[in-house]
Protein backbone atom coordinates (compact mmCIF):
# COMPACT_ATOMS: atom_id res chain seq x y z
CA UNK A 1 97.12 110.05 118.36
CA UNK A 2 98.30 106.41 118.94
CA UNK A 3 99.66 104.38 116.45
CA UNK A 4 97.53 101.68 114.81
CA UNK A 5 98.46 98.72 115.45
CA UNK A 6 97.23 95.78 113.76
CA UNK A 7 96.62 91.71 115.11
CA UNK A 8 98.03 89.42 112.54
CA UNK A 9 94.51 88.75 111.64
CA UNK A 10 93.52 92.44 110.79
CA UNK A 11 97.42 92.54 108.98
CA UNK A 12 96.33 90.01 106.60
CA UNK A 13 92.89 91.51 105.79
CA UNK A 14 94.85 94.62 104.43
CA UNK A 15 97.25 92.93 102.71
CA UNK A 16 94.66 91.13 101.04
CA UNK A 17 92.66 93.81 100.00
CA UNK A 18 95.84 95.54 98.99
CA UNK A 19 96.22 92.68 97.01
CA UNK A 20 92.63 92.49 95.19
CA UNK A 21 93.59 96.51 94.63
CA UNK A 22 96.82 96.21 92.98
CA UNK A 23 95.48 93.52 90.60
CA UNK A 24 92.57 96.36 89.47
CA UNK A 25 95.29 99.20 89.38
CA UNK A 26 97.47 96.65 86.82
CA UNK A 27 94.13 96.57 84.68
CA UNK A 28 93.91 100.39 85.09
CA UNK A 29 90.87 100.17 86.43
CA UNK A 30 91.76 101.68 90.11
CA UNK A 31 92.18 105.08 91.42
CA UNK A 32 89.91 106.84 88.75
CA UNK A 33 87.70 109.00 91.53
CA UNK A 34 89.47 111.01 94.49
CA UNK A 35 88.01 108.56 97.52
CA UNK A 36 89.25 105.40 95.32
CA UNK A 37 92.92 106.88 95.83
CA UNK A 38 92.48 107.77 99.14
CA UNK A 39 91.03 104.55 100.73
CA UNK A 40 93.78 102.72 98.39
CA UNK A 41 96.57 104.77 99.84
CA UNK A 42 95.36 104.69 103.64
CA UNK A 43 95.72 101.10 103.42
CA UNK A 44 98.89 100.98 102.10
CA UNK A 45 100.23 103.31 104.36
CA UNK A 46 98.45 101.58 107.47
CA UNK A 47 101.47 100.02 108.72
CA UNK A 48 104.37 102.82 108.47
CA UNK A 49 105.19 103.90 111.50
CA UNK A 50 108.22 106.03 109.75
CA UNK A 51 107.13 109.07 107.60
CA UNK A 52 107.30 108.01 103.80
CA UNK A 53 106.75 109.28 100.47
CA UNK A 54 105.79 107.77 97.12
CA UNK A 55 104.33 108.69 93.84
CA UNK A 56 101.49 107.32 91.64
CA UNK A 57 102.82 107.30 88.21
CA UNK A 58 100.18 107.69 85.69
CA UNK A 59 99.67 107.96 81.36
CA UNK A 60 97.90 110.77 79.67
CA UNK A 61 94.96 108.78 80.22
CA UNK A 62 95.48 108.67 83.93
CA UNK A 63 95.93 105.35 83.81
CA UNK A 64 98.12 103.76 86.57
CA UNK A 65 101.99 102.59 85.33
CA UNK A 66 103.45 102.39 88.43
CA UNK A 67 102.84 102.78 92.51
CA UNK A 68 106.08 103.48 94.40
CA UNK A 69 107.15 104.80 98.12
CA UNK A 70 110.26 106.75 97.17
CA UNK A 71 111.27 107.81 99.98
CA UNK A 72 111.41 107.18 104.02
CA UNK A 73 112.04 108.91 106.78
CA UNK A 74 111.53 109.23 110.49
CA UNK A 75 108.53 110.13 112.87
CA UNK A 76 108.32 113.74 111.53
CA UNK A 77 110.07 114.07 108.39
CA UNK A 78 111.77 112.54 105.14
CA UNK A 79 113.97 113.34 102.57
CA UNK A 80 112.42 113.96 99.40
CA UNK A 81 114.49 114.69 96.20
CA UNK A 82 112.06 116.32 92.90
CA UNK A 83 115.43 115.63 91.19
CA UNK A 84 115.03 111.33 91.55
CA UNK A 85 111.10 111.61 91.18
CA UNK A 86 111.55 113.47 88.14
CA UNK A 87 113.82 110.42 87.16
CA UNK A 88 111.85 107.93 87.93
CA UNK A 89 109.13 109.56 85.94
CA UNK A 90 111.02 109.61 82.83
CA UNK A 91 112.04 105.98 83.10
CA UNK A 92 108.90 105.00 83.36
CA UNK A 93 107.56 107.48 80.15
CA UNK A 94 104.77 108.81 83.18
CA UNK A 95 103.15 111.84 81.83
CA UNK A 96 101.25 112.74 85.47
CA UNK A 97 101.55 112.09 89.14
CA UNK A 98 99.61 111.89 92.47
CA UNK A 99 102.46 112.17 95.34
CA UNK A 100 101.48 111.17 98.70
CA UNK A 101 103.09 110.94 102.02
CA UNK A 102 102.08 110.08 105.47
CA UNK A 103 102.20 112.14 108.76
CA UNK A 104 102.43 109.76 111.46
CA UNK A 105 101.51 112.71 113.62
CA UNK A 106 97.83 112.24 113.26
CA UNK A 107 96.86 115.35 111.43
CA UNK A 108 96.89 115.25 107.68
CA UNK A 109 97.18 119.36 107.17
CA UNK A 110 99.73 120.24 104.73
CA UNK A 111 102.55 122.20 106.48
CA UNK A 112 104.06 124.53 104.44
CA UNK A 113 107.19 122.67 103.79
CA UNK A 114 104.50 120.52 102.64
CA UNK A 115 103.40 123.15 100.27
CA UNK A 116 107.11 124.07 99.46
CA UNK A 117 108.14 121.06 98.81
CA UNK A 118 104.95 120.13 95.88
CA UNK A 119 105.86 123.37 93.85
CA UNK A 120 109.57 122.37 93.90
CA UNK A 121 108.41 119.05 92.37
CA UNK A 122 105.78 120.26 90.23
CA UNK A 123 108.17 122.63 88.75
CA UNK A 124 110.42 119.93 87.97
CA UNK A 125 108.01 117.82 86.15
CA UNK A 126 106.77 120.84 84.42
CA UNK A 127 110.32 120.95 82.63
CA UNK A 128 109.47 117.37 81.50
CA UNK A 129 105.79 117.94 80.43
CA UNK A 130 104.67 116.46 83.33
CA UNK A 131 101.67 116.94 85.89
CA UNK A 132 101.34 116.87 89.44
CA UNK A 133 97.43 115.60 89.52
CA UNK A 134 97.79 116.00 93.27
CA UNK A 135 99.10 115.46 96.58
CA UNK A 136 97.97 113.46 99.12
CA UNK A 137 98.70 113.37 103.01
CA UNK A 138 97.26 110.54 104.69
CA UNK A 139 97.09 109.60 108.06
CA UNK A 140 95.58 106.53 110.31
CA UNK A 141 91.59 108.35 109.76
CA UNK A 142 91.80 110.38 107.52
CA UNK A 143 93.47 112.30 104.28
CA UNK A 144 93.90 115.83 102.85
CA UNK A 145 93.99 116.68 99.22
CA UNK A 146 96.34 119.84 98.40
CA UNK A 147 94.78 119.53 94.83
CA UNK A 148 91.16 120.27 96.40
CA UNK A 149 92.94 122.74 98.94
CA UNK A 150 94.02 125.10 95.41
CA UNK A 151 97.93 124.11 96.47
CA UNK A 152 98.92 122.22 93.49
């Protein structure tokens, strides 16, 4: 699948709409239904060309604290590390997560280091008392929830 690639025109739309969306998430008013997140997240992965990886960090209400990519990689892969999520987590007193990362590949089917890789960090958090709400691949058209797949 080609890459997306946007006219400075189209670049501008998204980052104004990611924009308008980040304002809503500081109200906690954002990401409260399953296609909400997605859409969100498809837009603000549009761009990478890189696989990355980030985390939604959420309160017991599921209310959003923070939105960060963690980590980055190349075409096919990145380096993810439960141990500085888990850390990041703490700092920021998160008591649930939605992880996403992109496959620049085109297809948004969880591999299994994929699958691996979300029990290794859902362990982690578990220590903590912390919840992996789900995990989200995303690509240009479309995205695949491991949490409606039964893999969280």
């Amino acid at each position: 699948m080609p890459t997306l690639e946007l006219t400075e025109e189209d670049a501008q739309t998204v980052q104004q709409a990611l924009t308008i969306i980040e304002r809503s998430m500081q109200a906690g008013d954002l990401l409260s239904t399953p296609d909400m997140t997605r859409n969100y997240l498809r837009l603000k992965l549009a761009g990478y060309e890189c696989e990355v990886f980030g985390a939604v960090f959420l309160t017991t209400r599921h209310r959003v604290i923070d939105n960060k990519v963690m980590f980055r990689g190349t075409i096919d892969g990145a380096a993810v590390y439960p141990r500085e999520i888990a850390k990041e987590a703490l700092s920021l007193n998160a008591a649930a997560l939605i992880l996403y990362h992109n496959h620049p590949s085109g297809t948004s089917e969880p591999s299994r280091a994929d699958r691996d890789l979300t029990g290794r960090i859902r362990d982690a958090l578990a220590l903590f008392d912390m919840r992996i709400l789900d995990h989200l691949i995303v690509t240009e058209s479309e995205s695949t929830s491991m949490a409606e797949r039964g893999l969280i």
